[in-house]
Protein backbone atom coordinates (compact mmCIF):
# COMPACT_ATOMS: atom_id res chain seq x y z
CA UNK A 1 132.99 75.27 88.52
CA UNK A 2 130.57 77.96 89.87
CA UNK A 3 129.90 77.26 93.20
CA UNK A 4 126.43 79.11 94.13
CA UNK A 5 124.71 76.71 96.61
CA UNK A 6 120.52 76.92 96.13
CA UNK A 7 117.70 74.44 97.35
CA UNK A 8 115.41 73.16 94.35
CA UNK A 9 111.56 72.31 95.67
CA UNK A 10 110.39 72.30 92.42
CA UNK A 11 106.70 72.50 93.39
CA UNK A 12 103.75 70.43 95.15
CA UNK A 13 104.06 66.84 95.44
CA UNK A 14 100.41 66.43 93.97
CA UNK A 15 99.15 69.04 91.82
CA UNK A 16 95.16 68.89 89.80
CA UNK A 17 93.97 71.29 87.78
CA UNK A 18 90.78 69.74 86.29
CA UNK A 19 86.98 69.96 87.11
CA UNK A 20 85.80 67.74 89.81
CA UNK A 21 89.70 67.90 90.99
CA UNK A 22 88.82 68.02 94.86
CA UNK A 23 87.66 64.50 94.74
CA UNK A 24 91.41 63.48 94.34
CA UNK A 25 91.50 64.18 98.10
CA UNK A 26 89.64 60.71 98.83
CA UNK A 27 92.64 59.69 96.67
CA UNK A 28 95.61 60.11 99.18
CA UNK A 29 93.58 60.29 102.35
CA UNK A 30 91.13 57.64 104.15
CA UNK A 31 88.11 59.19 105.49
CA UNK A 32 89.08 58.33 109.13
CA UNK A 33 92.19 60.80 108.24
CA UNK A 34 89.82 63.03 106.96
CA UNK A 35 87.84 63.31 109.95
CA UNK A 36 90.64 64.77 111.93
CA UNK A 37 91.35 67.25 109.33
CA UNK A 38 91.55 70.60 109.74
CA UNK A 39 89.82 73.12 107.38
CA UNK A 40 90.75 77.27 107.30
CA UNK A 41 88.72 79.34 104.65
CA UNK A 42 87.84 82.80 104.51
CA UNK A 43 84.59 83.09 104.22
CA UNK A 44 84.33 84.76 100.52
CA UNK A 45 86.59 81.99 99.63
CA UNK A 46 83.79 79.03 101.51
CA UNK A 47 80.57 80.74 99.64
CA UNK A 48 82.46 80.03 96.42
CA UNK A 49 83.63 76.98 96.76
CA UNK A 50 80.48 75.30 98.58
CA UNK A 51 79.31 73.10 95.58
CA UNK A 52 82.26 72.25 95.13
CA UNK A 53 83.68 70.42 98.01
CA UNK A 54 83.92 66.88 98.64
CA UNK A 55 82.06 64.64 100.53
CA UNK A 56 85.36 65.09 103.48
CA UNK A 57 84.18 68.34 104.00
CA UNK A 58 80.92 67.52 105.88
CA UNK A 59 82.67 64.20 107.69
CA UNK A 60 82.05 64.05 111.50
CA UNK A 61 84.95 65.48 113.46
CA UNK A 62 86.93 67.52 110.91
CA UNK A 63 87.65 70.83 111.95
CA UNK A 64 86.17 74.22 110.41
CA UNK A 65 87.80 77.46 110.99
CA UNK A 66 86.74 80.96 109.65
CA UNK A 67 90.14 83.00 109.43
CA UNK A 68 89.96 86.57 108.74
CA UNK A 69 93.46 87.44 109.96
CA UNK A 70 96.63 87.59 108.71
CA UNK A 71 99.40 85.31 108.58
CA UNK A 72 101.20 86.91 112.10
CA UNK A 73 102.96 84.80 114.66
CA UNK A 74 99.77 85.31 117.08
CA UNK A 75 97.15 84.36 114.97
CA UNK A 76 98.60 81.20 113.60
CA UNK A 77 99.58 80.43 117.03
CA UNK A 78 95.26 80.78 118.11
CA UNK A 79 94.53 78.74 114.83
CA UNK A 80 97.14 76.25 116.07
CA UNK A 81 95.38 76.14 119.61
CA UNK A 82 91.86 76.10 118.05
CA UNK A 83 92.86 73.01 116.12
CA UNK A 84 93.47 70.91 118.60
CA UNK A 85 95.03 68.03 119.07
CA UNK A 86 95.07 64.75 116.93
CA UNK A 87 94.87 66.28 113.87
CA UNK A 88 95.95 64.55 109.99
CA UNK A 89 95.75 67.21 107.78
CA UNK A 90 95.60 70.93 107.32
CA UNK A 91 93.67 72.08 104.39
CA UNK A 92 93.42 75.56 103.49
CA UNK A 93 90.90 77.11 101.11
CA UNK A 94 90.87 80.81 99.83
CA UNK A 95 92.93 83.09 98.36
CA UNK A 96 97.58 83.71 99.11
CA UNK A 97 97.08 85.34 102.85
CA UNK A 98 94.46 82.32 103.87
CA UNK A 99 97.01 79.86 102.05
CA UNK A 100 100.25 81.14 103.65
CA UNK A 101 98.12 80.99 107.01
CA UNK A 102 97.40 77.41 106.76
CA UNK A 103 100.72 76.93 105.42
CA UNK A 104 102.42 78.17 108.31
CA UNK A 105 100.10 76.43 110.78
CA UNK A 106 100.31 73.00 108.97
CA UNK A 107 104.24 73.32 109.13
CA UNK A 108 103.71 74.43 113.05
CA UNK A 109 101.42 71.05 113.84
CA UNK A 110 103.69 69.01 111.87
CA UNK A 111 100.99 67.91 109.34
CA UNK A 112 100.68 68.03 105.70
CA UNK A 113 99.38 71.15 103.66
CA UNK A 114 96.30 70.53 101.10
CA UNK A 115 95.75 74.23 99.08
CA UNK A 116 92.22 74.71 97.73
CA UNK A 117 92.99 77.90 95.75
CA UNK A 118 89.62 80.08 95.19
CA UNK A 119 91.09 82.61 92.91
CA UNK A 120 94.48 82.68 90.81
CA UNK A 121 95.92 85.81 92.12
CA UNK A 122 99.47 84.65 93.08
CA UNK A 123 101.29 81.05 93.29
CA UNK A 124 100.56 80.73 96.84
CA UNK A 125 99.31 77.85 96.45
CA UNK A 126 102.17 76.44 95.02
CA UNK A 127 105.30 77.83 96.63
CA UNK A 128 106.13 75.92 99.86
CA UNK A 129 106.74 79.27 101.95
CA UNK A 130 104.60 82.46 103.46
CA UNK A 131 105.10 85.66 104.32
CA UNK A 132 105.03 86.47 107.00
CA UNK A 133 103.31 89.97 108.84
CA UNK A 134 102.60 91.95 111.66
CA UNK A 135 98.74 92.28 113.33
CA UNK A 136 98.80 95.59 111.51
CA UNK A 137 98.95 93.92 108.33
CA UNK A 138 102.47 94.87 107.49
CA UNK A 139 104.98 92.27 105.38
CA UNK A 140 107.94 91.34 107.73
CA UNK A 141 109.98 88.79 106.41
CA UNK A 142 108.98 85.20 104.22
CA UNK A 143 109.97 81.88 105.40
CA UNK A 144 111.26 79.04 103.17
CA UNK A 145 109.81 75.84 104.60
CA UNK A 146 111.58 72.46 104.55
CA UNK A 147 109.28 70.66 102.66
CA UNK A 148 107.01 71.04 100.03
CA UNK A 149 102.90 71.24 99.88
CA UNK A 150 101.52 67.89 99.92
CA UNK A 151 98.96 68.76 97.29
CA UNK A 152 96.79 71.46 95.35
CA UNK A 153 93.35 71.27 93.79
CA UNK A 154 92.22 73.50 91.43
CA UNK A 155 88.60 73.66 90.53
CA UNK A 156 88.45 76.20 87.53
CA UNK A 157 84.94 76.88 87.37
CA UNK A 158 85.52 78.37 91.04
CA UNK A 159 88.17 80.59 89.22
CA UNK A 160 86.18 81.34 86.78
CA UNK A 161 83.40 82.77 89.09
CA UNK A 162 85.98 84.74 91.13
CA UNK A 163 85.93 88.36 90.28
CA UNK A 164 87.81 89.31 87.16
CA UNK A 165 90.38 91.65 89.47
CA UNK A 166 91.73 88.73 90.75
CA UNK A 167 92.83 87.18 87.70
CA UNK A 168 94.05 90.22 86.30
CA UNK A 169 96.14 91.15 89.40
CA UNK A 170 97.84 87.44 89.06
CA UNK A 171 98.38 88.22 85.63
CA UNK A 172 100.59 91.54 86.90
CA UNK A 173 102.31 88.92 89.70
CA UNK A 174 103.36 85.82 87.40
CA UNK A 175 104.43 88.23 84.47
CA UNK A 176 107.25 90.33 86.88
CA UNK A 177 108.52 86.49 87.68
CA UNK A 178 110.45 87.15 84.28
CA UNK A 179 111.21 90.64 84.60
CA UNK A 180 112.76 89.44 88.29
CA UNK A 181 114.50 86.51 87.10
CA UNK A 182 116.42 88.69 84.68
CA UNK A 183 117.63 91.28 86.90
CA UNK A 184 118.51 88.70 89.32
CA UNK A 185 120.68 86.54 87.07
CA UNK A 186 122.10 88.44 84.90
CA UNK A 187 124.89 85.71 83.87
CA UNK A 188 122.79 82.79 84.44
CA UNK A 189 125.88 80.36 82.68
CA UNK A 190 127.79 81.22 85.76
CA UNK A 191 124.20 79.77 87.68
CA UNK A 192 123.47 76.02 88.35
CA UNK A 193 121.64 74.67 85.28
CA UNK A 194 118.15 74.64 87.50
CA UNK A 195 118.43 78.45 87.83
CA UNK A 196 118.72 78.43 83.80
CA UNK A 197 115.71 76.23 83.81
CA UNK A 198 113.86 78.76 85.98
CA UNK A 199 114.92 81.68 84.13
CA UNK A 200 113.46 79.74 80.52
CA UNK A 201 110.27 78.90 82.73
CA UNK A 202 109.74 82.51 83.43
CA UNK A 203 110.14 83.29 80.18
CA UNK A 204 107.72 80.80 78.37
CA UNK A 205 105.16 81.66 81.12
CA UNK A 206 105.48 85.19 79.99
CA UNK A 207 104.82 84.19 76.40
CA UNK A 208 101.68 82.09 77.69
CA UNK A 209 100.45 85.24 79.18
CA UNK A 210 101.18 87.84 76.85
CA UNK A 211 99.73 85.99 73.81
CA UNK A 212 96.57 84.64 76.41
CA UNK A 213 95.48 86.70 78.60
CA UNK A 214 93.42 88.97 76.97
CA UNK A 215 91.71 85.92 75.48
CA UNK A 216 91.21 84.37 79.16
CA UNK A 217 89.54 87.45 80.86
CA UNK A 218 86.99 87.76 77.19
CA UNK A 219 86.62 84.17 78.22
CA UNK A 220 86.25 85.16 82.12
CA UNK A 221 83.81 87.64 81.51
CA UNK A 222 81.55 85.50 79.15
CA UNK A 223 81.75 82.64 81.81
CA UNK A 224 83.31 80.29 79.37
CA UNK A 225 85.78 77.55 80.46
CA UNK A 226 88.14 77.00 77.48
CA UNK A 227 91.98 76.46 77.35
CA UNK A 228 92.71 80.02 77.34
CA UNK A 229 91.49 80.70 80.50
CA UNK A 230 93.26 77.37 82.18
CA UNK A 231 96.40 78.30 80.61
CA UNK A 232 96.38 81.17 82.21
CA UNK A 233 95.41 80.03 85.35
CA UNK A 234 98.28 76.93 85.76
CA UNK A 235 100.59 79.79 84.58
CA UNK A 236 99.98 82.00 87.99
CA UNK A 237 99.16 79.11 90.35
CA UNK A 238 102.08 76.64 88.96
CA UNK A 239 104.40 78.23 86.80
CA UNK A 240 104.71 81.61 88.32
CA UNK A 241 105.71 79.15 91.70
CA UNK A 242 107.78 76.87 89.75
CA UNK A 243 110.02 79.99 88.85
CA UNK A 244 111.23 80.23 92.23
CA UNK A 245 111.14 76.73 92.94
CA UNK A 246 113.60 76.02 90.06
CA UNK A 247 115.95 78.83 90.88
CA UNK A 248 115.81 79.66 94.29
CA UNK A 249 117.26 83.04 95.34
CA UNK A 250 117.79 83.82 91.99
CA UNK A 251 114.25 83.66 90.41
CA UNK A 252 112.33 84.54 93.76
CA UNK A 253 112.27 88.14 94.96
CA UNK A 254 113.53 91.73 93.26
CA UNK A 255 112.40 94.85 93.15
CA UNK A 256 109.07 94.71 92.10
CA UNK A 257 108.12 92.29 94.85
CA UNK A 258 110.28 94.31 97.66
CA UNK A 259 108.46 97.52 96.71
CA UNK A 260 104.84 95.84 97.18
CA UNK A 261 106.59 94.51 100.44
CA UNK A 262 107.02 98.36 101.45
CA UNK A 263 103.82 99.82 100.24
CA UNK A 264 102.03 97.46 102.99
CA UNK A 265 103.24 100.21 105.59
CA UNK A 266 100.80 102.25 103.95
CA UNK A 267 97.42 102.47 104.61
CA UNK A 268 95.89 103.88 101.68
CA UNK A 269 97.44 101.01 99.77
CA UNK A 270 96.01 98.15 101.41
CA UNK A 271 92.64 98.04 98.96
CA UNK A 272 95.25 97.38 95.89
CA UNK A 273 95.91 93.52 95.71
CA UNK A 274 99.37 91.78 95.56
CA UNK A 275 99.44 91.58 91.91
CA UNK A 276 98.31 94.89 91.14
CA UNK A 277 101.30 96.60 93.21
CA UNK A 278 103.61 94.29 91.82
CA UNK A 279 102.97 94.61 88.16
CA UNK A 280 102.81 98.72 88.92
């Protein structure tokens, strides 16, 4: 019997990807809970998502934070101490470095993590870990949390307003899942059966967005919500995370990933997003 011990956290415990999907948050949480929520945006990621947010948003006594750090150990530590105390919920809403912010402070305050993805650039959202960098903006290490993200909203019309490099960079990032998974697991019958499972995720997301993307970013650019475009979306926001979930070690990080983790030493590369230096 193999004997290759991995932890499955298959994904969120609550996922919606629908229009009018924040108002799911009155769903799970009372609105005296939602009054000691705390809520980290960029603030790109606020101006998009205005018209969209639920009545929680504006409740007396939640807390509104404009982040434009990084996830590093000192400025999660001030967003833990601007907080304060009291606090339900953490509920982060922007793009993968705002999410793995909020991630890491929601884990730090004990709470649970709501992700409000603005654009679908990488399965932040999803995965229950960050990475983790210095002030400088360099990657360090990523951390595997214990539990999983309470939930994640997706609003695609906020998606589908985001600027088209976005999509097309998560495109790049869900479609080396496969080409990861491969290289990684070479024998995957020697493999528990959930790395197998990962590894035939990977590969039907890559069929999803080989035969849909080009459809999805005709549909992007001519502001038209069809079932292209969500396809492609739930492929980089929940299947691209659902790879690693499934698989662990073994579906999670490779070469294409490590090298984008080294180019972040590099100046000159820091206008290139995730995806792009992933796929390249």
């Amino acid at each position: 019997m193999p004997h290759n011990p991995i932890r499955v956290v298959v994904g969120p415990a609550n996922y919606f990807s629908h229009p009018g999907s924040f108002n799911h948050l009155h769903d799970f949480f009372t609105d005296e809970q939602l009054s000691r929520a705390v809520w980290i945006y960029g603030e790109r990621a606020i101006a998009a998502a205005q018209t969209k947010l639920p009545p929680a948003f504006e409740l007396p006594g939640a807390k509104h934070i404009l982040f434009r750090g990084h996830c590093s150990e000192s400025d999660v530590q001030q967003l833990a101490a601007e907080s304060g105390d009291d606090r339900s919920v953490v509920i982060g809403v922007g793009g993968g470095a705002l999410l793995d912010t909020a991630k890491a402070l929601a884990r730090g305050l004990g709470l649970p993590f709501v992700a409000v993805p603005t654009i679908a650039a990488t399965c932040a959202a999803w995965t229950p870990l960050s990475v983790w960098y210095n002030d400088a903006g360099q990657a360090l290490h990523y951390e595997i949390f214990d539990d999983a993200n309470f939930m994640v909203l997706v609003e695609p019309e906020i998606i589908l307003n985001a600027p088209q490099q976005y999509l097309l960079a998560g495109i790049g990032d869900t479609l080396a899942k496969w080409y990861e998974a491969v290289v990684l697991a070479p024998q995957p019958e020697t493999l528990p059966l959930t790395v197998r499972l990962g590894i035939n995720n990977a590969q039907a997301i890559r069929d999803v967005l080989l035969n849909s993307s080009e459809q999805a970013l005709a549909d992007q650019q001519n502001q038209q919500l069809t079932q292209s475009f969500c396809d492609v979306v739930d492929a980089i926001i929940a299947g691209g995370g659902m790879v690693g979930g499934l698989g662990d070690r073994f579906t999670r990080v490779a070469a294409a990933h490590a090298v984008h983790n080294g180019l972040t030493v590099l100046p000159q590369t820091e206008k290139f997003l995730h995806g792009t230096k992933v796929a390249y």
